[in-house]
Protein backbone atom coordinates (compact mmCIF):
# COMPACT_ATOMS: atom_id res chain seq x y z
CA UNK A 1 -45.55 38.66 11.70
CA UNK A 2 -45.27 42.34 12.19
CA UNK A 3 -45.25 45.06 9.71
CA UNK A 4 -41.50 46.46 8.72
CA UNK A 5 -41.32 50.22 8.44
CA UNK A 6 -39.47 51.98 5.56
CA UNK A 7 -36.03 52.90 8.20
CA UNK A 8 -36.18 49.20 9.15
CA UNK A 9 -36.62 47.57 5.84
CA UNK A 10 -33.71 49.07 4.11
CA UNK A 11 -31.42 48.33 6.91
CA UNK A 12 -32.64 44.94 6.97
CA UNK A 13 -32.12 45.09 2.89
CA UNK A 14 -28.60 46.53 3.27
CA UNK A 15 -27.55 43.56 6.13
CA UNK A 16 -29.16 41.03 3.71
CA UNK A 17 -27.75 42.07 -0.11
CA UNK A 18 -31.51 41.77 -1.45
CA UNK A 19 -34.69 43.75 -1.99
CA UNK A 20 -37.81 43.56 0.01
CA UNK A 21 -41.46 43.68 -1.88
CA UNK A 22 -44.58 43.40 -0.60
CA UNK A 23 -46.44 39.91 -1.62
CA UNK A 24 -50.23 41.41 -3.16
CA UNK A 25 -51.63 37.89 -2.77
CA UNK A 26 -54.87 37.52 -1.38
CA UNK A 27 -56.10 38.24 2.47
CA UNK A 28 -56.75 35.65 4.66
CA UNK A 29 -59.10 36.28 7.38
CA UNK A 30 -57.21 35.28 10.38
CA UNK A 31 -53.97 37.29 8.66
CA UNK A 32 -54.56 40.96 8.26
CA UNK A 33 -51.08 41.75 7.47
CA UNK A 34 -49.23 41.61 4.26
CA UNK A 35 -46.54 38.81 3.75
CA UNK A 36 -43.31 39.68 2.65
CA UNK A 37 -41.85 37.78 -0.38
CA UNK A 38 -37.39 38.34 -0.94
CA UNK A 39 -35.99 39.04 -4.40
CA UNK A 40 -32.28 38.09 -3.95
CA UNK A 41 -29.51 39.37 -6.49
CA UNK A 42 -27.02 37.14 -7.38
CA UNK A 43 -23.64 37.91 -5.93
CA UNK A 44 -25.52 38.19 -2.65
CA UNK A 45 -24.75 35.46 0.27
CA UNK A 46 -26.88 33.16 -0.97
CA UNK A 47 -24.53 33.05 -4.35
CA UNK A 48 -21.54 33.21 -2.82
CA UNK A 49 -18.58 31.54 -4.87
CA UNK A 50 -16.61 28.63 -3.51
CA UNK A 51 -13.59 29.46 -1.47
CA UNK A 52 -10.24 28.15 -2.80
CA UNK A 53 -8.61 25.38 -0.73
CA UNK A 54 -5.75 26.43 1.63
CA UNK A 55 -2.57 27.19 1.28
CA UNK A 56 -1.40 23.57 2.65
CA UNK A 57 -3.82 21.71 0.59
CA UNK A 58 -2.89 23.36 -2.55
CA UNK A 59 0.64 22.37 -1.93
CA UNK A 60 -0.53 18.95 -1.24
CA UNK A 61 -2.47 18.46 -3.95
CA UNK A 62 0.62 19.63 -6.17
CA UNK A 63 2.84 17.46 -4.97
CA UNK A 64 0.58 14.26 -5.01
CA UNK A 65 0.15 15.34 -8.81
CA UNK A 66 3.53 15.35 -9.28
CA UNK A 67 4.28 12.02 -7.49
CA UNK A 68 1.77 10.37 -10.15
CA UNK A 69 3.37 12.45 -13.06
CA UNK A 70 6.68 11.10 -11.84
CA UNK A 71 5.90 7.56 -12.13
CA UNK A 72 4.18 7.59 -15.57
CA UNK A 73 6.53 7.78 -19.31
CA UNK A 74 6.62 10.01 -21.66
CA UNK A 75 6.59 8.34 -24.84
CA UNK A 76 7.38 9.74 -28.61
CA UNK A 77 5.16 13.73 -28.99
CA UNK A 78 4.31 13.34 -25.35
CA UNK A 79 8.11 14.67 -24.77
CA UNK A 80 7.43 18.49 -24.62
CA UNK A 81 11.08 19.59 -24.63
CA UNK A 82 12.85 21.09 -28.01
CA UNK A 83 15.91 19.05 -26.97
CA UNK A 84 17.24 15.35 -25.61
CA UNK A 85 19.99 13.66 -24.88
CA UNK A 86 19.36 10.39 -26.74
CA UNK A 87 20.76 6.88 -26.48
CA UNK A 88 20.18 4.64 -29.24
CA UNK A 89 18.46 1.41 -29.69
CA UNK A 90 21.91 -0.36 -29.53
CA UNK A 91 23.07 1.76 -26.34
CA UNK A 92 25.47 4.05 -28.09
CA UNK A 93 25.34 7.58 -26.41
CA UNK A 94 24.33 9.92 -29.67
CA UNK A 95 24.29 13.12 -27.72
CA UNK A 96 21.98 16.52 -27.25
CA UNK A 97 19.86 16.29 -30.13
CA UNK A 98 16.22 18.32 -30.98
CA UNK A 99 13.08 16.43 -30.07
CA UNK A 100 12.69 16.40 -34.13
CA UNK A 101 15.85 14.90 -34.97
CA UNK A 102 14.87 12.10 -32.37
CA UNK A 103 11.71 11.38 -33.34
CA UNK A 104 13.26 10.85 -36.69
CA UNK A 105 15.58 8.35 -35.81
CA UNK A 106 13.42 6.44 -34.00
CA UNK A 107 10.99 6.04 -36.71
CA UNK A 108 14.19 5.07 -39.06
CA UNK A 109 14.69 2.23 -36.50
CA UNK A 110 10.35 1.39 -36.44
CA UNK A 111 11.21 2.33 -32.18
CA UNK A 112 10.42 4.80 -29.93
CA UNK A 113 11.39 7.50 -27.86
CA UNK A 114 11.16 7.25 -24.45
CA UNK A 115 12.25 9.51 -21.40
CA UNK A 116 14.43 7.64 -19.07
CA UNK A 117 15.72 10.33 -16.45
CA UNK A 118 13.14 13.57 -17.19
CA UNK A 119 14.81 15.59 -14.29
CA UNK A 120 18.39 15.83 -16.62
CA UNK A 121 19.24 18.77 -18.26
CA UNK A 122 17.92 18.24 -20.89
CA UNK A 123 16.15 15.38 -19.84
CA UNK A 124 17.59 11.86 -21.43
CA UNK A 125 15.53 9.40 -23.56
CA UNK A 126 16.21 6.56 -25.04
CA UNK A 127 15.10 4.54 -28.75
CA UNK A 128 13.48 1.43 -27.65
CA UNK A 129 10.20 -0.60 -27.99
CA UNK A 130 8.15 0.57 -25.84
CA UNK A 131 5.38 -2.32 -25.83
CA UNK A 132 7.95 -4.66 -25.64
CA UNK A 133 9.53 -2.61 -22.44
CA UNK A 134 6.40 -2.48 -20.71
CA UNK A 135 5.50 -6.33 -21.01
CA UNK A 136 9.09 -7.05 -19.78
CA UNK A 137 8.95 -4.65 -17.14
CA UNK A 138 5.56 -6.27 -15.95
CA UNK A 139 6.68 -9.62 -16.19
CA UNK A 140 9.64 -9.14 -13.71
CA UNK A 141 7.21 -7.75 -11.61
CA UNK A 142 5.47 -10.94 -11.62
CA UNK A 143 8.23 -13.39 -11.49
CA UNK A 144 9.43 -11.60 -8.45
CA UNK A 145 6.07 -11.80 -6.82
CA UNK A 146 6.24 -15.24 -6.81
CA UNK A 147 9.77 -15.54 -5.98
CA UNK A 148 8.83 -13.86 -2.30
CA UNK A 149 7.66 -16.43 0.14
CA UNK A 150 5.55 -15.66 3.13
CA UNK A 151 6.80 -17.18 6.30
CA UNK A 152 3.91 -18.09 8.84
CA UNK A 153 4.40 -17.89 12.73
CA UNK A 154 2.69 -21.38 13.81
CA UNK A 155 2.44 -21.58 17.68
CA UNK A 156 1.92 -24.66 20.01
CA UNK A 157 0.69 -24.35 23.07
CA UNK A 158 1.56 -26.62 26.37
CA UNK A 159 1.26 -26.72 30.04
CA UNK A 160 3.94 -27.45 32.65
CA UNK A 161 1.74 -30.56 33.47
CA UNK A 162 1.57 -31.73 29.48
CA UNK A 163 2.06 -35.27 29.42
CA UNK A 164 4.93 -37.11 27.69
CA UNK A 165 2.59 -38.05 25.05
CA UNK A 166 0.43 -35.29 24.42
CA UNK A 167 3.63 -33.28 24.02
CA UNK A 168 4.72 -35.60 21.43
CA UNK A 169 2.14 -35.10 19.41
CA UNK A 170 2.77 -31.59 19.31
CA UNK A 171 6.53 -31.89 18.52
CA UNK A 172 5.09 -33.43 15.86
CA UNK A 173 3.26 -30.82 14.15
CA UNK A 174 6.23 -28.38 14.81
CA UNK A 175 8.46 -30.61 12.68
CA UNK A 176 5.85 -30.80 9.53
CA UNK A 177 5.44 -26.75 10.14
CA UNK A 178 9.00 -26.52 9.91
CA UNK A 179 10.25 -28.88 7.41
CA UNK A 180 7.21 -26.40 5.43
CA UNK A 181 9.47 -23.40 5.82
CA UNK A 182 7.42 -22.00 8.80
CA UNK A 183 8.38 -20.64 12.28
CA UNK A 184 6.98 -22.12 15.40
CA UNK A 185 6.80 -20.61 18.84
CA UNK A 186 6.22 -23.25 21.37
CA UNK A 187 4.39 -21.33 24.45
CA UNK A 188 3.77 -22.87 28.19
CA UNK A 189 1.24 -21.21 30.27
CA UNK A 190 1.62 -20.88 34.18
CA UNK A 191 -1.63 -20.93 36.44
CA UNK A 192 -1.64 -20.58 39.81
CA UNK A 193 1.47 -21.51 41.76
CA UNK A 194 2.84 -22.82 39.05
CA UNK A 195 4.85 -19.54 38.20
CA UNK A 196 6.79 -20.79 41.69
CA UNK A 197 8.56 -23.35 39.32
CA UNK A 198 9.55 -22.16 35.84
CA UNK A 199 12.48 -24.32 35.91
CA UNK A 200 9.81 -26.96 34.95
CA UNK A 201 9.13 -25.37 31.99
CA UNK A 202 12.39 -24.20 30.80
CA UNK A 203 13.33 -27.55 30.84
CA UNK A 204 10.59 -28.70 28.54
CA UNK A 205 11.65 -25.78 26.06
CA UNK A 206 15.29 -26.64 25.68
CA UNK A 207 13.99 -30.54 25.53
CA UNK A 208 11.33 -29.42 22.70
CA UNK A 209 14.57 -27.56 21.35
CA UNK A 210 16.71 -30.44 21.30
CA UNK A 211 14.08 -32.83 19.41
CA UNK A 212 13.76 -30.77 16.82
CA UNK A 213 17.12 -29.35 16.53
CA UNK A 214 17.58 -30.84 13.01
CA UNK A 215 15.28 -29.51 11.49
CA UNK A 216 15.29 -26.07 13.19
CA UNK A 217 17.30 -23.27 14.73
CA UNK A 218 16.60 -21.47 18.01
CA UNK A 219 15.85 -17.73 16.52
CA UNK A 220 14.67 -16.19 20.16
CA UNK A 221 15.68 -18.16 23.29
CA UNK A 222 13.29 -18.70 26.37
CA UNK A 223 11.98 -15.87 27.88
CA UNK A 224 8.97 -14.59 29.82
CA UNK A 225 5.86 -12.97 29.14
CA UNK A 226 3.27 -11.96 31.97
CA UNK A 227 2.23 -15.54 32.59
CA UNK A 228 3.83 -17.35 29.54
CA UNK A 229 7.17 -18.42 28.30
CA UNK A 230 7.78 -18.87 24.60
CA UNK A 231 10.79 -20.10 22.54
CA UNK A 232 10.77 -19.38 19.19
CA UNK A 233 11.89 -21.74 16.49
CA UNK A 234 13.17 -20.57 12.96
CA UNK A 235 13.38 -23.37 9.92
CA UNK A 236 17.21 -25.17 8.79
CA UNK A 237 17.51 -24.26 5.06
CA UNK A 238 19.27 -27.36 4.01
CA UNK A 239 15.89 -29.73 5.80
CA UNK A 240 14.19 -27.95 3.81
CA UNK A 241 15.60 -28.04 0.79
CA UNK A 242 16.44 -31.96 1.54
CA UNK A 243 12.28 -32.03 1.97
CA UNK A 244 12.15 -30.28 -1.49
CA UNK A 245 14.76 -32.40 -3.34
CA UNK A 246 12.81 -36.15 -2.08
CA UNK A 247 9.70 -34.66 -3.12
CA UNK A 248 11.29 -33.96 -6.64
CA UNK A 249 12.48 -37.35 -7.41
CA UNK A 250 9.69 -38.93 -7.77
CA UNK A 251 7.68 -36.78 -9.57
CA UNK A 252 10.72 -36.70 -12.10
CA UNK A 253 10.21 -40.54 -12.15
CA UNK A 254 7.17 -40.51 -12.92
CA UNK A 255 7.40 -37.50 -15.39
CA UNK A 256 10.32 -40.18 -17.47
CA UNK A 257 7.60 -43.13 -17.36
């Protein structure tokens, strides 16, 4: 490492925002030249502050703050406005009154107030109880969870050379799937030459079809795809409520005895 010269060290000190002292530490014999120790001062590079975000990420953080503010209530003091436009605990419309007032008359009635529509002018609330809002709210949420039923795609697969039997079997398992309130799409795959004759298969769709035709309805008719053809098979609402009413009975039976 060389030496720096006076004209060179304070440009060097002037490009890097910091002072340059000699280090008076002891000499080593195979370095005859001082070392050179930095004093930095803070607001130099090294201390730089953090830059702010962008402009677009400021605005996105904004608006994903106010997406979760949106969805949140504002119960009793945590309604910063000096005015409301309050509905009772019976429904009645009372009108503009102050926050004050409000609180008031929802402590008369051992309720709460709670903002209903906070984009209003003023923004409306409404005396109720809250706890007992939130619970019902949440259990709706729940009934209608279980209310929604998932409907499976079940496929079974054949062969233009699928035996009578084999194929049976099959039908088989499409009924139960649909009689379950599932779909089934009943796919036959050519090889070879055999795409020379899909007559042959078409013909074991709409026979597939026609066996199970009481229990299902055809939702997409036969059509090809690359090397297969697929029908697919939606489930009759009144099988399977028949299904569901049989299975009832004797449970209720038993249920009496």
């Amino acid at each position: 490492m060389g030496s720096i010269n006076q004209p060179g060290k304070g440009l060097l000190q002037e490009q890097l925002g910091c002072k340059i002292t000699p280090d008076r530490g002891r000499r080593r014999s195979f370095d005859r030249l001082r070392s050179i120790s930095l004093t930095i001062h803070p607001g130099s590079w090294y201390y730089s502050p953090a830059k702010k975000p962008a402009l677009g990420w400021d605005l996105f953080f904004y608006s994903q703050e106010n997406l979760i503010s949106a969805n949140e209530f504002r119960v009793n003091e945590g309604i910063r406005v000096p005015e409301v436009r309050l509905i009772g605990p019976n429904g009645e419309n009372i009108g503009v009154v102050s926050m004050k007032q409000a609180l008031q008359i929802a402590r008369d009635a051992e309720m709460d107030v709670v903002e209903v529509s906070p984009n209003a002018a003023p923004p409306v609330c409404r005396v109720m109880d809250f706890g007992k809002f939130i619970y019902e709210r949440a259990k709706k949420e729940r009934e209608a969870k279980k209310a929604q039923t998932k409907i499976e795609v079940k496929e079974i697969r054949l062969r233009p050379k699928t035996n009578e039997a084999h194929r049976g079997f099959k039908v088989d398992d499409a009924r139960r799937w649909l009689l379950a309130g599932n779909k089934v799409r009943v796919t036959i795959k050519f090889r070879g030459r055999e795409m020379d004759y899909p007559e042959i298969a078409l013909e074991d769709l709409k026979e597939i079809a026609a066996a199970l035709a009481d229990v299902s309805t055809v939702e997409q008719s036969p059509q090809m795809e690359g090397r297969t053809m697929l029908v697919l098979l939606g489930p009759l609402k009144s099988a399977v409520k028949k299904k569901e009413k049989t299975e009832q009975a004797p449970a209720e039976k038993e249920a009496e005895a």
